[in-house]
C-alpha atoms as a PDB file:
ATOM      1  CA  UNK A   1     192.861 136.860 175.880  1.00  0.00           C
ATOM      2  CA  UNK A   2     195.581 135.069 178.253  1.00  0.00           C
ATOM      3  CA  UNK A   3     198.755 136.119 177.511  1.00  0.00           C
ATOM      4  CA  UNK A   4     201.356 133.308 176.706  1.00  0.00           C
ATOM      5  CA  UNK A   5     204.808 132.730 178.602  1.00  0.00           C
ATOM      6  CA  UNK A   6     207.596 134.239 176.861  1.00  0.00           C
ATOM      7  CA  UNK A   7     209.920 131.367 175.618  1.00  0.00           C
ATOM      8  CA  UNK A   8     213.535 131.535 175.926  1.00  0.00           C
ATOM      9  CA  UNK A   9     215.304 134.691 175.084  1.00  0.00           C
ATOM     10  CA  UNK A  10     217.044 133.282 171.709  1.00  0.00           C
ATOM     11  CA  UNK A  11     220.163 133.925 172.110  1.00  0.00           C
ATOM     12  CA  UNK A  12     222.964 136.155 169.322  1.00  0.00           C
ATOM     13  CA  UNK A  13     222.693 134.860 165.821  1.00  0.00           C
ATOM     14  CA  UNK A  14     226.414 134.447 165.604  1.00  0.00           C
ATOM     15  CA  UNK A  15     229.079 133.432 167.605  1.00  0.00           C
ATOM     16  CA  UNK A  16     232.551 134.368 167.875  1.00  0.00           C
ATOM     17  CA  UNK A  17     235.134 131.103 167.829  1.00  0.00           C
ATOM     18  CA  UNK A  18     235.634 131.879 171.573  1.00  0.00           C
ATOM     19  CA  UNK A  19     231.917 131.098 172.553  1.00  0.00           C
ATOM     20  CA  UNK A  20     231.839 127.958 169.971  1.00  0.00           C
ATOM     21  CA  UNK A  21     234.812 127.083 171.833  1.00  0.00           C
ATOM     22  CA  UNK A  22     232.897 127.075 175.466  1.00  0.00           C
ATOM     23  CA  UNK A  23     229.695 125.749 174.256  1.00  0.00           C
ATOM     24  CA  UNK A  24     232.469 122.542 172.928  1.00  0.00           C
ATOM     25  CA  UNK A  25     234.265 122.535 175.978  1.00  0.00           C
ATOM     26  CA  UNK A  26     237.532 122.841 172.900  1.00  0.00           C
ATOM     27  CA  UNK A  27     240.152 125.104 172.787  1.00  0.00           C
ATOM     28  CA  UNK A  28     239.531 128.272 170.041  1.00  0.00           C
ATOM     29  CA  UNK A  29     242.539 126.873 168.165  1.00  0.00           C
ATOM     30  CA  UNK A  30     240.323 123.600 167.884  1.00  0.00           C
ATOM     31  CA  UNK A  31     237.261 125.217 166.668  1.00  0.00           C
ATOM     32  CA  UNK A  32     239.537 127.720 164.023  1.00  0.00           C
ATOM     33  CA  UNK A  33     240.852 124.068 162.643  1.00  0.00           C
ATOM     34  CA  UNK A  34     237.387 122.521 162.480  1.00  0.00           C
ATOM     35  CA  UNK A  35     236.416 126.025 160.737  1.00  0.00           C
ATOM     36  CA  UNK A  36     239.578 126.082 158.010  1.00  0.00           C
ATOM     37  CA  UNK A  37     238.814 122.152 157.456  1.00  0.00           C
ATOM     38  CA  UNK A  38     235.522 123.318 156.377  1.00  0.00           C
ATOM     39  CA  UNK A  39     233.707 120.739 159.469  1.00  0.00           C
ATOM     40  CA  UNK A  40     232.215 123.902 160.395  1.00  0.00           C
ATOM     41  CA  UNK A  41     230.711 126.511 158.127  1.00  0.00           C
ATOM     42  CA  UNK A  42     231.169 129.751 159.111  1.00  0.00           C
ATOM     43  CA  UNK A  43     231.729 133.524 157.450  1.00  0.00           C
ATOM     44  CA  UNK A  44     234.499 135.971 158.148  1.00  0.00           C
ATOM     45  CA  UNK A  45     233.296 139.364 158.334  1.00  0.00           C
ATOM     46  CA  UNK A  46     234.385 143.357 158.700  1.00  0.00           C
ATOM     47  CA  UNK A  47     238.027 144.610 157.608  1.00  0.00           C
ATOM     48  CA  UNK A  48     240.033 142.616 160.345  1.00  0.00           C
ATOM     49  CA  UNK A  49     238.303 139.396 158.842  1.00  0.00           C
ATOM     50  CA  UNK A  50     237.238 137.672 161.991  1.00  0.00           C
ATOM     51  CA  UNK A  51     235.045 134.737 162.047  1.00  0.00           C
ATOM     52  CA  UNK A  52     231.668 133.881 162.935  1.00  0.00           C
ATOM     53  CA  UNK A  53     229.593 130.744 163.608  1.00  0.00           C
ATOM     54  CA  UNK A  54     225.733 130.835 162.826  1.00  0.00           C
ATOM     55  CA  UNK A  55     224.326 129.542 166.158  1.00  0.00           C
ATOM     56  CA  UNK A  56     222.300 127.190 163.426  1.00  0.00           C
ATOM     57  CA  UNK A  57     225.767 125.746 161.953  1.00  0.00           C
ATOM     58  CA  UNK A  58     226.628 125.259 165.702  1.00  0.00           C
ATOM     59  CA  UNK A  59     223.370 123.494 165.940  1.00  0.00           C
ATOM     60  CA  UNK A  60     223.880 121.307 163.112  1.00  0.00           C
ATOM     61  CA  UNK A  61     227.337 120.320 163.284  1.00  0.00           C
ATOM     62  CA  UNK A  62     226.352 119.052 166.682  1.00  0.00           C
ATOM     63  CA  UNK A  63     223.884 117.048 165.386  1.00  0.00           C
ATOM     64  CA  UNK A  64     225.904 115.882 162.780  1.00  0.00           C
ATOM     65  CA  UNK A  65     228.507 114.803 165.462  1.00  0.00           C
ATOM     66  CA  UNK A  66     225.917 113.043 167.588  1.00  0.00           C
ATOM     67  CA  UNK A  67     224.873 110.867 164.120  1.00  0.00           C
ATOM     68  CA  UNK A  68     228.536 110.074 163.120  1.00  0.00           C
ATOM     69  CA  UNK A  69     228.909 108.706 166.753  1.00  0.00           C
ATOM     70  CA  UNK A  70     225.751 106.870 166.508  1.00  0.00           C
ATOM     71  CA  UNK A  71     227.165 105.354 163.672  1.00  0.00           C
ATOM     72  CA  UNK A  72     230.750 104.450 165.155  1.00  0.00           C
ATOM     73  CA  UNK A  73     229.212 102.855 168.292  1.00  0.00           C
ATOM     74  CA  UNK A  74     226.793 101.069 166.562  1.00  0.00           C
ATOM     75  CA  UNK A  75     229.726  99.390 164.181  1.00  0.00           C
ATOM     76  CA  UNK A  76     232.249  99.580 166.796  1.00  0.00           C
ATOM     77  CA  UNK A  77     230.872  97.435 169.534  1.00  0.00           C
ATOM     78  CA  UNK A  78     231.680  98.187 173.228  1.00  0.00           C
ATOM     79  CA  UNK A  79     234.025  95.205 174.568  1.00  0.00           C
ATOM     80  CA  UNK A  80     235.473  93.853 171.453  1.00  0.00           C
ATOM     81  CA  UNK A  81     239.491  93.709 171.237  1.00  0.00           C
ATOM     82  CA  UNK A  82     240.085  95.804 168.443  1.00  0.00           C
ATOM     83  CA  UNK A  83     237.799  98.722 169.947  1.00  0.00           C
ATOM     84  CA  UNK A  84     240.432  98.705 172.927  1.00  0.00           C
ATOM     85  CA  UNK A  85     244.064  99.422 172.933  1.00  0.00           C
ATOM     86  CA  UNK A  86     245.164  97.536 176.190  1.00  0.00           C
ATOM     87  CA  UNK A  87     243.676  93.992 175.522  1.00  0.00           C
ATOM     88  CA  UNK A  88     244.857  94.383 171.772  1.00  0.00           C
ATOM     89  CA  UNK A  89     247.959  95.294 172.084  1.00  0.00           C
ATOM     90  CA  UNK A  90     248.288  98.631 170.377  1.00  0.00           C
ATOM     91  CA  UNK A  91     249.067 101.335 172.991  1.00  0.00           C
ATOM     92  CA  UNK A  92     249.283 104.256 170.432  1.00  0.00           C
ATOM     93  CA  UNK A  93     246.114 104.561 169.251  1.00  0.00           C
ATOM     94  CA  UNK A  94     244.571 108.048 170.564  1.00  0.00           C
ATOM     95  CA  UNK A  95     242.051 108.361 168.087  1.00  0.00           C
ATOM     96  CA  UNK A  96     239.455 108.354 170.867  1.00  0.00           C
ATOM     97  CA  UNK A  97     241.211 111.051 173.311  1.00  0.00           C
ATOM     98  CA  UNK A  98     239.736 114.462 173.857  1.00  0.00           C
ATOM     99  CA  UNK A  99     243.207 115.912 172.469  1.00  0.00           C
ATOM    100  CA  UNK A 100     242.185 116.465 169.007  1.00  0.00           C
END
């Protein structure tokens, strides 16, 4: 019998807020809002109450993300004027900056 290559070591089945946070590149006070909104499902466990995110919720809110951008890029075509604030004439939008 040949033995077969251990696979990855999987790794904890939760996460605290900090390590969603890294794996994000977001600040914790990011993730704890996309937590309270409910975006991403988590529990809140022993007497302090902290909160933890299933490495699967992790996994599927990513995926989720990478679908609902799918989506917007597909209906919001790269080039056109309304997609871009300097050749439209709206400076304020900041819906697409990374500063949530």
């Amino acid at each position: 019998m040949i033995a077969s290559a251990p696979g990855p070591t999987p790794g904890p089945r939760f996460l605290q807020l900090a390590d969603v946070a890294e794996t994000l590149n977001i600040s914790a006070a990011q993730v704890y809002a996309l937590v309270r909104s409910g975006d991403l499902p988590a529990i809140k466990i022993g007497g302090r109450g902290q909160w933890r995110v299933e490495a699967s919720e992790l996994e599927g809110y990513i995926a989720r993300m990478y679908d609902e951008t799918r989506k917007f890029v597909g209906t919001h075509k790269f080039g056109k004027a309304e997609d871009d604030p300097a050749r439209s004439g709206d400076t304020n939008d900041t819906s697409d900056t990374d500063e949530g």
